[in-house]
Protein backbone atom coordinates (compact mmCIF):
# COMPACT_ATOMS: atom_id res chain seq x y z
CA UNK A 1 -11.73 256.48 13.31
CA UNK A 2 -10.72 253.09 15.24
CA UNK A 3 -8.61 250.75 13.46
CA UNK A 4 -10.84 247.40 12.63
CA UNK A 5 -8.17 245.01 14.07
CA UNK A 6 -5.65 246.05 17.21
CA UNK A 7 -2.40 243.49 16.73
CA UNK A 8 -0.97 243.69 19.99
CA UNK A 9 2.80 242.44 20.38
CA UNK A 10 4.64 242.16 23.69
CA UNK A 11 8.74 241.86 23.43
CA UNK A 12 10.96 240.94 25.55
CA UNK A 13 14.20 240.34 24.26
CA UNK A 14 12.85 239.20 20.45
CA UNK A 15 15.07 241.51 18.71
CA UNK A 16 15.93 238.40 16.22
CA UNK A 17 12.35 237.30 15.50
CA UNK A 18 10.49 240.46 15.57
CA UNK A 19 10.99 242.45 12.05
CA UNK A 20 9.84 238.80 10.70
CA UNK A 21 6.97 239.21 13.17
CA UNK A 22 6.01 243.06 12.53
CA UNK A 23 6.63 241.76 8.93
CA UNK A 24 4.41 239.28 9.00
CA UNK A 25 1.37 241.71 9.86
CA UNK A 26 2.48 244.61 7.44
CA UNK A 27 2.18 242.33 4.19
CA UNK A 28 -1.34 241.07 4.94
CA UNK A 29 -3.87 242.19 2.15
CA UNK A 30 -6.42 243.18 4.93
CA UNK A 31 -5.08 246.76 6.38
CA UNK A 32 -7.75 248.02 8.52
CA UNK A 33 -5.40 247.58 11.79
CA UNK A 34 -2.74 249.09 13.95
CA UNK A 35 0.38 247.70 15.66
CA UNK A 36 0.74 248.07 19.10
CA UNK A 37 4.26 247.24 20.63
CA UNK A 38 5.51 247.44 24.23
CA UNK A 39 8.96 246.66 24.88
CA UNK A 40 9.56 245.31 28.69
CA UNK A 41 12.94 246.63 29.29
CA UNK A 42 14.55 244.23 27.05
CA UNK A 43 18.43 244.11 27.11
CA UNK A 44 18.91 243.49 23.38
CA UNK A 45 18.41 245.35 20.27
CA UNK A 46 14.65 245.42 20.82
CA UNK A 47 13.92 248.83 21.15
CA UNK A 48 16.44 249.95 18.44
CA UNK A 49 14.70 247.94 15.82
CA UNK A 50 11.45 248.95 17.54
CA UNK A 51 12.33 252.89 16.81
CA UNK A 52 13.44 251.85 13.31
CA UNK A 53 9.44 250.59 12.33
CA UNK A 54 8.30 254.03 10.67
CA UNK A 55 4.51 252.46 9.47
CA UNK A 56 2.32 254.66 10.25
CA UNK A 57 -0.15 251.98 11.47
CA UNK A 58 2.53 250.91 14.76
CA UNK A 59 2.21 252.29 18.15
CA UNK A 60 5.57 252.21 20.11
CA UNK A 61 5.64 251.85 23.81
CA UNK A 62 8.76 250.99 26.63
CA UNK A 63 7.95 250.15 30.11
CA UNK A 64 10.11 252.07 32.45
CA UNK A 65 10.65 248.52 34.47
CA UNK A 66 10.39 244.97 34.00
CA UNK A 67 6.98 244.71 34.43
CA UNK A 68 6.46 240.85 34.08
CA UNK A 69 5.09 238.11 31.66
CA UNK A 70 1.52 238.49 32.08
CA UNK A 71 1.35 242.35 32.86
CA UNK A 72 3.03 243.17 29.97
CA UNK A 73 0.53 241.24 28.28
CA UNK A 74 -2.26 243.40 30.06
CA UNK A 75 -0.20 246.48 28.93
CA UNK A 76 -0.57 245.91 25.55
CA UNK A 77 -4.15 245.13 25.07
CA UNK A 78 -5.38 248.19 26.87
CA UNK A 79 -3.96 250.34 24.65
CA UNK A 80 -5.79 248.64 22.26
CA UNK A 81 -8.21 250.83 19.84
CA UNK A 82 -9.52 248.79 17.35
CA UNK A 83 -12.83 246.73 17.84
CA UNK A 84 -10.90 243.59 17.62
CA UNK A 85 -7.79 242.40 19.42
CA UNK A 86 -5.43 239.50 18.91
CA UNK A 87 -2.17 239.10 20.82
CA UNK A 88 0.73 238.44 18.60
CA UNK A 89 4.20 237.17 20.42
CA UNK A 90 6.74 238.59 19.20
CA UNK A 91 8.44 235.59 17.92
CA UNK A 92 5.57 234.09 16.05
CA UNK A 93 3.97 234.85 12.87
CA UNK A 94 0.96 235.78 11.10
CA UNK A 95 0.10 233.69 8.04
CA UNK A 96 -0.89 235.34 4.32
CA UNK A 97 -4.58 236.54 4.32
CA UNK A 98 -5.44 235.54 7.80
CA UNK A 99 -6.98 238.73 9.12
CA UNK A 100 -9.02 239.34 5.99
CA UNK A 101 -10.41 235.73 6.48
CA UNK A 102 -10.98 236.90 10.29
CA UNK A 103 -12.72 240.09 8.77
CA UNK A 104 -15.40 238.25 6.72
CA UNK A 105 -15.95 235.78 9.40
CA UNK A 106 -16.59 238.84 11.81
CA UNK A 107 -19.03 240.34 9.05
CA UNK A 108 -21.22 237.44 8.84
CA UNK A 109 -21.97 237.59 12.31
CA UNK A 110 -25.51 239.10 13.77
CA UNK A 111 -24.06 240.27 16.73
CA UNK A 112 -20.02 240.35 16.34
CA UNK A 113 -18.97 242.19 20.06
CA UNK A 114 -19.80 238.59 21.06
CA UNK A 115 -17.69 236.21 19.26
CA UNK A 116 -14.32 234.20 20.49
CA UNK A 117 -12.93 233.37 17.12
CA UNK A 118 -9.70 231.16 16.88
CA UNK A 119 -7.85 229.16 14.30
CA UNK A 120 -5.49 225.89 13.24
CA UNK A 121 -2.21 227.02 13.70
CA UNK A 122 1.71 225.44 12.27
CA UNK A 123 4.75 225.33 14.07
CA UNK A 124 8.11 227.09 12.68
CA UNK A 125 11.93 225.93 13.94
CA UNK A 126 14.21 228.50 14.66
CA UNK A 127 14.86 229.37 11.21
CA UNK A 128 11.19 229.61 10.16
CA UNK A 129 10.68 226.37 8.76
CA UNK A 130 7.17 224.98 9.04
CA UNK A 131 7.25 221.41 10.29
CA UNK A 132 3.83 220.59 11.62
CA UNK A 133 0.36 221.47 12.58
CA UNK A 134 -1.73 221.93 15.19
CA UNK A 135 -5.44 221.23 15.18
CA UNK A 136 -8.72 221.26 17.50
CA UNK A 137 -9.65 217.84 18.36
CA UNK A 138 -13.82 218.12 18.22
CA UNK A 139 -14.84 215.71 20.61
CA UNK A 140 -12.71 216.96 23.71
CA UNK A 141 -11.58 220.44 21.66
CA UNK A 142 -8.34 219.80 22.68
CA UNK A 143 -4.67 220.32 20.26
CA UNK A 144 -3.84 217.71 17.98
CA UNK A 145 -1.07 217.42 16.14
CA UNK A 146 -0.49 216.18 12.21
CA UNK A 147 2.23 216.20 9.70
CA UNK A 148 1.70 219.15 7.02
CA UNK A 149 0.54 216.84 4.50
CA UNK A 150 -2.63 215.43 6.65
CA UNK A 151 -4.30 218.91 7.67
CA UNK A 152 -8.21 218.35 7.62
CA UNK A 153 -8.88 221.37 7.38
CA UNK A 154 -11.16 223.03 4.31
CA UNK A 155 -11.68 226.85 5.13
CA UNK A 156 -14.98 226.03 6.88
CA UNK A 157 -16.14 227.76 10.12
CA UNK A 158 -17.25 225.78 12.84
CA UNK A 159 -20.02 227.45 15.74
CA UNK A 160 -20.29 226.35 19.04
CA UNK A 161 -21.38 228.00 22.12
CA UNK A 162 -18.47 229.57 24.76
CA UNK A 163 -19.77 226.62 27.52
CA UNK A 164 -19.71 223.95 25.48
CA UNK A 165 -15.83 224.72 24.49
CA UNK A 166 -15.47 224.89 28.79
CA UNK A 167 -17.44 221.77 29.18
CA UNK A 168 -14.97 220.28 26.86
CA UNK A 169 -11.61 221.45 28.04
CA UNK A 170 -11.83 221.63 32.05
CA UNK A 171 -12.24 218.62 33.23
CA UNK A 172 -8.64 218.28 31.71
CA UNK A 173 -7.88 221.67 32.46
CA UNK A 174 -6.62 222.20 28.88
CA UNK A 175 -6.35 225.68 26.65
CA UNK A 176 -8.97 225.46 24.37
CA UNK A 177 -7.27 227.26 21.74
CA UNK A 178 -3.57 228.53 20.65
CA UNK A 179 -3.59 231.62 22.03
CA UNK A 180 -1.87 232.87 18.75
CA UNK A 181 -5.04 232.16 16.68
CA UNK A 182 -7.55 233.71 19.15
CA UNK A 183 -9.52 237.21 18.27
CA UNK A 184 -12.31 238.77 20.51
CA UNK A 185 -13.81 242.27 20.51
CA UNK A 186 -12.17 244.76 22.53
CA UNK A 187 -15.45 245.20 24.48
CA UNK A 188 -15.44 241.76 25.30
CA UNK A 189 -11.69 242.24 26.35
CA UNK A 190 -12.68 244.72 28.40
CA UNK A 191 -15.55 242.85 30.13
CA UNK A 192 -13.13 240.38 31.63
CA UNK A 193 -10.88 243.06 32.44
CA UNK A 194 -8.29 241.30 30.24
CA UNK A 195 -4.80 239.40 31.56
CA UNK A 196 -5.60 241.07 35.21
CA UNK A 197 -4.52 237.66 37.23
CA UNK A 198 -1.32 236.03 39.09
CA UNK A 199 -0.59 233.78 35.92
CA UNK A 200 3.05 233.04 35.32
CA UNK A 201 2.77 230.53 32.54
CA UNK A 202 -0.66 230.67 31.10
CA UNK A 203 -2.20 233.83 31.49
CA UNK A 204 -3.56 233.46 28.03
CA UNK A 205 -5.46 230.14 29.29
CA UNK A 206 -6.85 231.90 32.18
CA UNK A 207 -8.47 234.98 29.98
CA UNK A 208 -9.47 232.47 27.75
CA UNK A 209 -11.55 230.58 30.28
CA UNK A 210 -12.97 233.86 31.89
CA UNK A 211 -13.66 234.76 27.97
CA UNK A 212 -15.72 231.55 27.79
CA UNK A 213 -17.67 231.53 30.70
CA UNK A 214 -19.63 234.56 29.49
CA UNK A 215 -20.55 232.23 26.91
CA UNK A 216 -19.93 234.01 23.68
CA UNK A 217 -20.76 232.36 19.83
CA UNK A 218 -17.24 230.43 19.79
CA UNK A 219 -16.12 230.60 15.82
CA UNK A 220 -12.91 227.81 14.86
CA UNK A 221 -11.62 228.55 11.30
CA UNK A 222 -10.86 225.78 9.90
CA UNK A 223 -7.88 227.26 8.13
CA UNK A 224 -3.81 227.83 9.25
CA UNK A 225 -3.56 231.28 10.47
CA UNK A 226 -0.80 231.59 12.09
CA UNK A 227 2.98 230.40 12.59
CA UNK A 228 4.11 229.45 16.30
CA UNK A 229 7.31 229.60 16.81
CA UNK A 230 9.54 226.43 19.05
CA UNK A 231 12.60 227.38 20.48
CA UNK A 232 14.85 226.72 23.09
CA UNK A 233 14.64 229.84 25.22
CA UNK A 234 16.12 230.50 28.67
CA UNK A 235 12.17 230.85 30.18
CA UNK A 236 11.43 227.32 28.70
CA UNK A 237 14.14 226.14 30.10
CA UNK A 238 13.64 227.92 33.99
CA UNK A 239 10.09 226.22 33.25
CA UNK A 240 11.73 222.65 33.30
CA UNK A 241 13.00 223.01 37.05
CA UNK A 242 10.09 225.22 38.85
CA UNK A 243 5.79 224.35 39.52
CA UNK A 244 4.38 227.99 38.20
CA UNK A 245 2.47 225.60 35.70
CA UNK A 246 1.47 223.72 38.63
CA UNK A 247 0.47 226.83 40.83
CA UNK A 248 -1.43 228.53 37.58
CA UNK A 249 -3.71 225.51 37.37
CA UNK A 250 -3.92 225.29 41.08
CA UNK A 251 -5.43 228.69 40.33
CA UNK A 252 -6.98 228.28 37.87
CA UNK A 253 -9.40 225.35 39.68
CA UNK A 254 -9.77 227.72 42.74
CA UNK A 255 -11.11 230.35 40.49
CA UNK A 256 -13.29 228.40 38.37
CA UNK A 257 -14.45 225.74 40.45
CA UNK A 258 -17.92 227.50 41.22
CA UNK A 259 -18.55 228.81 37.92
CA UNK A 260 -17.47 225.09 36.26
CA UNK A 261 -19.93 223.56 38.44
CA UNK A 262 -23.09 225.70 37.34
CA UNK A 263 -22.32 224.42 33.66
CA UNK A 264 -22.07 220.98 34.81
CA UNK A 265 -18.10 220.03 35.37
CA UNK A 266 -17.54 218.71 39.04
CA UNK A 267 -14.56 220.44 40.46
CA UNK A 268 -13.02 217.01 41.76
CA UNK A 269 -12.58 215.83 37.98
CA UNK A 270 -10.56 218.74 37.54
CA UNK A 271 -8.66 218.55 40.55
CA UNK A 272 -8.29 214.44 39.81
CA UNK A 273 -6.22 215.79 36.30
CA UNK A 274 -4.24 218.22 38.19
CA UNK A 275 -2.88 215.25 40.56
CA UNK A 276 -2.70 212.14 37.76
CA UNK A 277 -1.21 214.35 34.89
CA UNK A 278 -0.37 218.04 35.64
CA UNK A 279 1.60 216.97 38.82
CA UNK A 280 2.12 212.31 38.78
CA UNK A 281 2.98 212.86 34.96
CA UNK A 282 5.27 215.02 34.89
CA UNK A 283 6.90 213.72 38.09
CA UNK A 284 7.57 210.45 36.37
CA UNK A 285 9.15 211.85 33.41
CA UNK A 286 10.90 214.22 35.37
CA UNK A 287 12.67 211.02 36.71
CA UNK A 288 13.38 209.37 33.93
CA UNK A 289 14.98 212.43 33.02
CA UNK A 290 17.22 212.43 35.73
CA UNK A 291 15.74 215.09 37.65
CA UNK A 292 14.55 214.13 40.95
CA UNK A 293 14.75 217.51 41.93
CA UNK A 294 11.71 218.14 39.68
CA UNK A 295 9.93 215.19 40.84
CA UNK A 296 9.87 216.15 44.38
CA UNK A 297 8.40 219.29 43.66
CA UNK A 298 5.68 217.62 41.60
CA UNK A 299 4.90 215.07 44.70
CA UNK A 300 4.97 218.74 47.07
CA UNK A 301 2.20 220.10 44.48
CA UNK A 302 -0.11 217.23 44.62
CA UNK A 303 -0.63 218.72 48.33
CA UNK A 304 -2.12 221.37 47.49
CA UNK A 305 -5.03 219.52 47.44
CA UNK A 306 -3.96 217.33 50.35
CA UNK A 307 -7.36 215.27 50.56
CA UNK A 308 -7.33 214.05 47.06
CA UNK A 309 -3.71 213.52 47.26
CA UNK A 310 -3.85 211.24 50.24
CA UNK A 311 -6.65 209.38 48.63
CA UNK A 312 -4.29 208.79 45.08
CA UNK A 313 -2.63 205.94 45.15
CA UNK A 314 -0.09 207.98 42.14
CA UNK A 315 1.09 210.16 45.35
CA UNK A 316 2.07 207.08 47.41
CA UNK A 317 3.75 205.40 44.06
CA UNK A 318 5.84 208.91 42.97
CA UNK A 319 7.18 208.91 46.72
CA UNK A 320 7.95 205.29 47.03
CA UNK A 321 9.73 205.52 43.05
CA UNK A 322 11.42 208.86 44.65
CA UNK A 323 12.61 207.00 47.45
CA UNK A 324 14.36 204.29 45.54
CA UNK A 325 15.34 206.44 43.05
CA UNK A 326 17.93 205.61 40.97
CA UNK A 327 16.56 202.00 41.58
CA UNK A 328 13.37 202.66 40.88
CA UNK A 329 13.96 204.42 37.74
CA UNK A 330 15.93 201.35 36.47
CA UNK A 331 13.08 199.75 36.88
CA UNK A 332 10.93 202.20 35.04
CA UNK A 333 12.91 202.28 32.10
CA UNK A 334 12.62 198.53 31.50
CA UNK A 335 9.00 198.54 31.57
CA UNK A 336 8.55 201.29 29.13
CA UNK A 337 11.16 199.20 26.89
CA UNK A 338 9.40 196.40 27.26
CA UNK A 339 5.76 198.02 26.42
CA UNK A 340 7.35 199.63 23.51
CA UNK A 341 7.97 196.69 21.70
């Protein structure tokens, strides 16, 4: 008989976080689900510790090759058997009694293949200690973060429908939910034919789009299900200096452009926040942070959409500040002083 809940957890190179992660799941008080790991060649202890798990209840896998970010992602969903699926990073954690709060939420539901059910979530340090949340802003469904003693949340369940969550979000091109926190039946998994996509950074943000667009009863949890863990990691890091965020949302627009504008968001808004914040943004702070480097790439990305870019007077400004760079950034630096005070 199928498991009720497939946890799926991708590793690469977690060795240090994962027994807490695999932990995490075993001790929930709900446990009507199986584990399914797949290792991507790490070069740690990963698969040693993996091999040590002996629950019953976890599914062991190692890719023969480095496979990638996203398909290993894609690897371990479809080997998913349960009727519901959550992704699980192997550095993050579950929180007590989530899943059997998932499980009644599930229940209560007429028609429960077609749900996309998500959930507050709390962020961990290094060492597992919780230092703040992460909630859904309701009027743009967008994160928002407060201090651990002002969570609003109550255990209630919001509804909403899967288009209004898109109408919402893409116009700013933003995830509408913590990919941690997010549960959806493995049929509806299937329907989308999961992670399948050239994501580098947010392939979760992508399937979560392509989730929504088939327009499925959206359930938020008020509650904190799950831990997300911060560190410093070398792909963060190799994040810092390259435009995969860039080209993912570049994508992402292309892909969903026609589909956004049947539900009533104009693709130029969304284009408008890839040039003002995903690209002019970050190109600014890039310079205050003394990487020009960065910033140049930023200005190269705006032309990806060359006519909108030559009509932004932000493309004109980032080259001009790049061109009297370190001048310019003098300059900048002053004027957020002085707005500060």
């Amino acid at each position: 008989m199928s498991p009720f809940f497939s946890i799926c957890i991708p590793n690469f190179n977690y060795a240090h976080y994962l027994k807490e992660t695999v932990d995490s799941v075993l001790s929930q008080n709900f446990g009507d689900f199986e584990i399914i790991i797949v290792d991507n060649c790490s070069t740690d202890k990963s698969w040693e510790l993996i091999s040590s798990f002996d629950d019953p209840r976890i599914r062991k896998y190692k890719n023969e090759f480095n496979i990638g970010f996203a398909p290993n992602l894609q690897a371990s969903v479809s080997r998913a058997k349960g009727k519901f699926i959550h992704l699980l990073s192997a550095d993050d954690k579950m929180k007590p009694e989530v899943l059997s709060k998932y499980h009644q939420a599930i229940l209560a539901q007429s028609n429960p293949s077609n749900l996309f059910i998500l959930s507050d979530v709390s962020y961990i340090d290094e060492n597992g200690l919780e230092y703040e949340l992460e909630e859904r802003d309701l009027e743009l469904f967008q994160s928002k973060k407060c201090k651990l003693d002002s969570y609003s949340g109550n255990g209630e369940i919001l509804q909403f429908e899967g288009h209004d969550i898109l109408k919402k979000v893409l116009p700013n091109i933003k995830n509408p939910a913590p990919f941690l926190s997010v549960m959806v039946s493995n049929e509806l998994m299937k329907s989308v034919e999961g992670f399948n996509a050239i994501r580098t950074i947010g392939p979760d943000k992508f399937l979560n789009y392509k989730i929504l667009f088939t327009n499925p009863k959206v359930l938020y949890l008020r509650t904190i299900g799950f831990q997300y863990r911060i560190h410093r990691s070398a792909n963060m890091v190799a994040q810092a200096t390259n435009v995969k965020q860039q080209i993912d949302d570049y994508l992402n627009i292309l892909d969903f452009s026609v589909q956004a504008e049947k539900i009533g968001v104009a693709p130029n808004q969304m284009i408008n926040t890839y040039i003002n914040r995903v690209c002019y943004k970050i190109g600014i702070v890039s310079l205050l942070n003394k990487k020009p480097g960065q910033s140049w790439r930023m200005l190269g990305s705006m032309l990806f959409f060359p006519n909108y870019a030559f009509k932004n007077h932000r493309f004109y400004l980032l080259f001009l500040l790049l061109i009297l760079n370190p001048i310019s950034t003098f300059f900048i630096r002053i004027a957020k002083t002085l707005t500060q005070k």
